[in-house]
N, C-alpha and C. Protein backbone atom coordinates (compact mmCIF):
# COMPACT_ATOMS: atom_id res chain seq x y z
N UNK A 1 -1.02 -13.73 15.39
CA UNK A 1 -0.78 -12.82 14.29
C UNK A 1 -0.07 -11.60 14.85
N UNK A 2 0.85 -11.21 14.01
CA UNK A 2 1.51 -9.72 14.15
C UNK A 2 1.42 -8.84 13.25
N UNK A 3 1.25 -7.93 14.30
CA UNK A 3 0.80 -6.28 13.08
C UNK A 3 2.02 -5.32 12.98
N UNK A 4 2.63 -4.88 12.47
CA UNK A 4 3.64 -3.89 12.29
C UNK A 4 2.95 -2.40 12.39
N UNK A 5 2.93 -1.79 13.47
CA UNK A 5 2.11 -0.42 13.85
C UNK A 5 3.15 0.84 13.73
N UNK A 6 3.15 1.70 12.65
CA UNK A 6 4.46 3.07 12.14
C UNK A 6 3.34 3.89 13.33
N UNK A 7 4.25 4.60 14.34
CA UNK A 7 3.84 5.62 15.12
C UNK A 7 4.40 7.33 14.96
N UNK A 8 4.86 6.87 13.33
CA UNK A 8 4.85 8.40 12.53
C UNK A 8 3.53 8.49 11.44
N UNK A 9 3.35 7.49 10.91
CA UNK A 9 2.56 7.63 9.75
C UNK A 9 1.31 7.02 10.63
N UNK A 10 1.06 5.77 11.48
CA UNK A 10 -0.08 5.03 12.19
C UNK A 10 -0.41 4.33 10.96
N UNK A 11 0.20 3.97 10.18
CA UNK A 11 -0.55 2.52 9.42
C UNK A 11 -0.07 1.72 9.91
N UNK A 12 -0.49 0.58 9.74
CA UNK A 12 -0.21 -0.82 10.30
C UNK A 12 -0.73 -1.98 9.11
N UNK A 13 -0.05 -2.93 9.01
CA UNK A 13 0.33 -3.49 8.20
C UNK A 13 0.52 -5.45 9.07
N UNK A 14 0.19 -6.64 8.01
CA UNK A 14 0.35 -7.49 8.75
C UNK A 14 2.17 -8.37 8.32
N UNK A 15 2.52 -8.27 9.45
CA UNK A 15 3.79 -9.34 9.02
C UNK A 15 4.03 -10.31 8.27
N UNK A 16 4.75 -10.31 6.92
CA UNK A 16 4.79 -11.56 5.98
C UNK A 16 6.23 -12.35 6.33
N UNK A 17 5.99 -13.07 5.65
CA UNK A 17 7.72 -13.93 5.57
C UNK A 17 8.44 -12.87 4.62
N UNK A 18 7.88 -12.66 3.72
CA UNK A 18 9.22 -11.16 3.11
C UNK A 18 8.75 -9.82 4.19
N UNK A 19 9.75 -8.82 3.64
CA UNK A 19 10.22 -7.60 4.43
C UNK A 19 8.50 -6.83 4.19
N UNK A 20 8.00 -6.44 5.03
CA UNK A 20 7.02 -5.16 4.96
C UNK A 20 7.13 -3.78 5.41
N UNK A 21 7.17 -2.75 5.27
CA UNK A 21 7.29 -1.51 5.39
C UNK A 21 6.11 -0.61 5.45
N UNK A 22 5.73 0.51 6.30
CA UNK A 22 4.38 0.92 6.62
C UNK A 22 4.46 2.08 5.29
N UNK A 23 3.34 2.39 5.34
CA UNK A 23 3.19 3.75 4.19
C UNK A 23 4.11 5.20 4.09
N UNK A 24 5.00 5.47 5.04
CA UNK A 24 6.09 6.25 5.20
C UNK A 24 7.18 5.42 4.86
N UNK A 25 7.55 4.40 5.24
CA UNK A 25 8.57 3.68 4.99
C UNK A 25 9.20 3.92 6.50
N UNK A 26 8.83 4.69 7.44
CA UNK A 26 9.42 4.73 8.58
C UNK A 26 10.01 3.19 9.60
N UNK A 27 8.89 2.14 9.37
CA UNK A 27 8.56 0.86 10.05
C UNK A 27 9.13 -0.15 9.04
N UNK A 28 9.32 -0.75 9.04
CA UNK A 28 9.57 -2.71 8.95
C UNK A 28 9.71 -3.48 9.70
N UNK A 29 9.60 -4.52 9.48
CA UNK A 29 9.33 -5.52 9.56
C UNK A 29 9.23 -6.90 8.30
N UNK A 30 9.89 -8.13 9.00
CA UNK A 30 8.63 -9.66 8.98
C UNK A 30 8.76 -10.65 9.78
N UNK A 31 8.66 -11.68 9.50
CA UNK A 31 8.58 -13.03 10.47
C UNK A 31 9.66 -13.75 10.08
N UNK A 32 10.39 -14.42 10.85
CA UNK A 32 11.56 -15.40 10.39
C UNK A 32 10.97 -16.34 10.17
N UNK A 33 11.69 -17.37 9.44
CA UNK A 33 11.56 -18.56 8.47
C UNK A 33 10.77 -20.02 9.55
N UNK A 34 11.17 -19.58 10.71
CA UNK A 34 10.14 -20.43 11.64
C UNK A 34 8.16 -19.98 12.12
N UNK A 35 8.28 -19.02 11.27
CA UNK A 35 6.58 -18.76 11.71
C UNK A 35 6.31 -17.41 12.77
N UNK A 36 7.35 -18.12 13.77
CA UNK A 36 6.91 -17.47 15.12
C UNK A 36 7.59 -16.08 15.52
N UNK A 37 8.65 -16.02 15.22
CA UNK A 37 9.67 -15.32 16.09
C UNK A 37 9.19 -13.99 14.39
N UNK A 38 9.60 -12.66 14.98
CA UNK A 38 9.98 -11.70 13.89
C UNK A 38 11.08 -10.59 14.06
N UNK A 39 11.27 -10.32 13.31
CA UNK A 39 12.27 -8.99 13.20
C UNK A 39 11.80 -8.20 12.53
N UNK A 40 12.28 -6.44 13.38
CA UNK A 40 11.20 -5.40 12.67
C UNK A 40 12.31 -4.05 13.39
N UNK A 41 11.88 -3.41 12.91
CA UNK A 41 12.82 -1.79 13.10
C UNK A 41 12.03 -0.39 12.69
N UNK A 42 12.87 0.92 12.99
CA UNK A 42 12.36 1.87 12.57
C UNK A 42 11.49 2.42 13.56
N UNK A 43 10.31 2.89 13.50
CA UNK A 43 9.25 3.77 13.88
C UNK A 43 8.08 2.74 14.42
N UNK A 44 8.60 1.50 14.15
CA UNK A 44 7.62 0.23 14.66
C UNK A 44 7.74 0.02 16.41
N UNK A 45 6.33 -0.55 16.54
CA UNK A 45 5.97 -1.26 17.30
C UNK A 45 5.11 -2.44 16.99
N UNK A 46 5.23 -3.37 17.58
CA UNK A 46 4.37 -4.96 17.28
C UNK A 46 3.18 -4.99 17.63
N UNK A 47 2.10 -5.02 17.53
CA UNK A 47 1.02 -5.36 17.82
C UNK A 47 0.67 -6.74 17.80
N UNK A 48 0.34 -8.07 18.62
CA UNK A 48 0.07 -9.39 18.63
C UNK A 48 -1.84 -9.67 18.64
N UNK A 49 -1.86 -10.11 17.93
CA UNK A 49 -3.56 -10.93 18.49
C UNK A 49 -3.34 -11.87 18.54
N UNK A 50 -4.12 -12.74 19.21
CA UNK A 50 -4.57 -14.04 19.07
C UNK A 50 -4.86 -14.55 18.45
N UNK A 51 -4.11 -15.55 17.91
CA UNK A 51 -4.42 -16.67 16.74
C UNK A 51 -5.75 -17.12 16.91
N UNK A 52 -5.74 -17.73 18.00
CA UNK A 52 -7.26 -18.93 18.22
C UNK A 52 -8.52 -17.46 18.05
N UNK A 53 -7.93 -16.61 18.88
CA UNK A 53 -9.09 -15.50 18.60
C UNK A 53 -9.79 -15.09 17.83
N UNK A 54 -9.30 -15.12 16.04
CA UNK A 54 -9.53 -14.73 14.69
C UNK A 54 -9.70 -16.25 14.16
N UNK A 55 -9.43 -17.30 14.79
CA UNK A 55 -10.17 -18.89 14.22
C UNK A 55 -11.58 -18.81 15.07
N UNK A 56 -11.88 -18.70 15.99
CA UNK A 56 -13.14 -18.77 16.50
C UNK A 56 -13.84 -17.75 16.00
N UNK A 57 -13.02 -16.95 15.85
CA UNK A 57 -14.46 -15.25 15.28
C UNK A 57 -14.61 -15.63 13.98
N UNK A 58 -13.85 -16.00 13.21
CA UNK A 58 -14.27 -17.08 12.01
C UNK A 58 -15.10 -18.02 11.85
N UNK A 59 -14.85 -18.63 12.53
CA UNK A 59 -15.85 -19.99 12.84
C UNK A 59 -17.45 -19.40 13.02
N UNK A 60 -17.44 -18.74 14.14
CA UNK A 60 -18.56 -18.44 15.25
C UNK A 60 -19.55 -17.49 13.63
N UNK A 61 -19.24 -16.43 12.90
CA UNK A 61 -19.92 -15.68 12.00
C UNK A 61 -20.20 -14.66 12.99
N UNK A 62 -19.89 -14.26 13.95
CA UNK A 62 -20.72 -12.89 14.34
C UNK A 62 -19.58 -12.11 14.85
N UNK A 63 -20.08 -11.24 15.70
CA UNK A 63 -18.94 -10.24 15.98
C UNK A 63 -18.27 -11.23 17.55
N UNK A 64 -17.26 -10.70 17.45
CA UNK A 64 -16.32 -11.14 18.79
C UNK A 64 -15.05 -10.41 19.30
N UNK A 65 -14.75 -10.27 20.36
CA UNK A 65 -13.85 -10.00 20.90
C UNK A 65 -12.59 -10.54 20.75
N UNK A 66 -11.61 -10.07 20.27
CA UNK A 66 -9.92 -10.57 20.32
C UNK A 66 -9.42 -9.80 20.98
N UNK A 67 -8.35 -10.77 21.79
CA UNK A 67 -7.21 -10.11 22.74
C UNK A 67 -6.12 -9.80 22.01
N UNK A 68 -5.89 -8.81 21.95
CA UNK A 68 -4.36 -8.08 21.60
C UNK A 68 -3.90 -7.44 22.67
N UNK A 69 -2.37 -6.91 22.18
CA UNK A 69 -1.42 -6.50 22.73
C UNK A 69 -0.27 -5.42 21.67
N UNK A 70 0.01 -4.37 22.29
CA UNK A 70 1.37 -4.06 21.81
C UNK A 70 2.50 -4.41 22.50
N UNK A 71 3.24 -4.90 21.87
CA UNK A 71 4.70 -5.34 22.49
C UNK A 71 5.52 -3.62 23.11
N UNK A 72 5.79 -3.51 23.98
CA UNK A 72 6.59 -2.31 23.76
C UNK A 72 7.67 -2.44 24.46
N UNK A 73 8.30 -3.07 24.56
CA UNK A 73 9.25 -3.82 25.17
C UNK A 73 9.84 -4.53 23.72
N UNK A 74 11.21 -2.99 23.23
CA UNK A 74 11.50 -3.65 21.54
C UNK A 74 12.01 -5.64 21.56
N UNK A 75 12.24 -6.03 22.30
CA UNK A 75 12.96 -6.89 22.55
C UNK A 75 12.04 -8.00 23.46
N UNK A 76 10.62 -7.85 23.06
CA UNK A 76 9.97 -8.91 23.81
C UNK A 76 9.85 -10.32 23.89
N UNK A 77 9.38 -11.27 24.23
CA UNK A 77 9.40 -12.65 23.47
C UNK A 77 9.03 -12.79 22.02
N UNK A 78 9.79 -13.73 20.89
CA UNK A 78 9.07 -13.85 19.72
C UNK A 78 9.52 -12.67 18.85
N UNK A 79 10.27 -11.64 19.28
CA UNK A 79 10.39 -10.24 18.73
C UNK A 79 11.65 -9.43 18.44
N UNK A 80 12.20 -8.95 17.97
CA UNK A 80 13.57 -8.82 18.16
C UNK A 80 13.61 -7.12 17.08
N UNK A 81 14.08 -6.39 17.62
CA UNK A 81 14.25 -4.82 17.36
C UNK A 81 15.60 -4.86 16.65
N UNK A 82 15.88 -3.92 15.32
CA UNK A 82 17.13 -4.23 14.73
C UNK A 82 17.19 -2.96 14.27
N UNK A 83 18.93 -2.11 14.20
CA UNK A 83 18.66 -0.70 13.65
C UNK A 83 17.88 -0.45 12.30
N UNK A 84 18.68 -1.66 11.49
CA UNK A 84 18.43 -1.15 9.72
C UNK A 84 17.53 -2.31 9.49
N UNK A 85 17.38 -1.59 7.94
CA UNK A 85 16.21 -2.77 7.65
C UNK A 85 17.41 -3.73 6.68
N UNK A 86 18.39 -3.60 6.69
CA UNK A 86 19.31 -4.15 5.87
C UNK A 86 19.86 -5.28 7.04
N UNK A 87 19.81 -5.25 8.09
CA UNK A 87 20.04 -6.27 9.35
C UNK A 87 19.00 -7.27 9.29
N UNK A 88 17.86 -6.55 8.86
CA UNK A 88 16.58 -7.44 9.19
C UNK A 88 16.54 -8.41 7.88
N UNK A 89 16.78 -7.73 6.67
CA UNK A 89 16.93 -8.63 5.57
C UNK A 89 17.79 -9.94 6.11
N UNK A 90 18.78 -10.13 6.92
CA UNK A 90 20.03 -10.74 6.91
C UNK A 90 19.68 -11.81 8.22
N UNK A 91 18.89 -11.50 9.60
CA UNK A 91 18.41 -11.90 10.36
C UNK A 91 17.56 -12.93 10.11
N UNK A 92 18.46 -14.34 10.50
CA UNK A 92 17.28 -15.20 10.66
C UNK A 92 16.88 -16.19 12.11
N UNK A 93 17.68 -16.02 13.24
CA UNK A 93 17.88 -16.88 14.23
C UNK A 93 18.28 -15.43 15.36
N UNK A 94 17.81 -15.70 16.95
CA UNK A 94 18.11 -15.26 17.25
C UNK A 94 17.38 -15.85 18.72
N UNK A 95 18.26 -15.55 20.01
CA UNK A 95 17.58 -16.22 21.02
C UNK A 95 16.42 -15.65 21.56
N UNK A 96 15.60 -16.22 21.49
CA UNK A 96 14.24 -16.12 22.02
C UNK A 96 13.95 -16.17 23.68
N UNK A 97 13.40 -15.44 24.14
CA UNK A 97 13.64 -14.69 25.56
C UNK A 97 12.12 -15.09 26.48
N UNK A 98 11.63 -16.19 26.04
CA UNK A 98 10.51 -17.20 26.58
C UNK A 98 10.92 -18.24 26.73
């Protein structure tokens, strides 16, 4: 899972297949049409958890630990940094750096 984190406003928001934008409008973001990979801009940074992490803390009913991460590296694997959010509308492929 990816979180879209605005480090003007600090909301954070989860990545959809359409465009998301934090409560300033500073951040966007979403996910391209394959699931995995996203495009996002602005005042953003990515935040990742672990998939299996939030299926087992599901599963399990109690409290648990998930591993996350912020990407801060705009251009990490899976991730791709774009000026406008009018690029990101338009963005759907792009080489992936894993």
């Amino acid at each position: 899972m990816k979180l879209l984190f605005c480090y003007q406003c600090r909301d954070m928001v989860e990545l959809q297949h359409e465009m998301r934008k934090c409560r300033c409008g500073h951040a966007f973001g979403k996910y391209l049409r394959n699931g995995l990979n996203a495009v996002y801009g602005g005042s953003a940074r990515i935040i990742g958890i672990a998939n299996q992490d939030i299926q087992d803390a599901l599963n399990d009913g109690s409290h648990s630990t998930l591993r996350c991460w912020m990407m801060i590296d705009k251009n990490a694997p899976h991730i791709q940094w774009v000026k406008s959010i009018e690029l990101a509308e338009v963005v759907e492929n792009f080489v992936d750096k894993e």
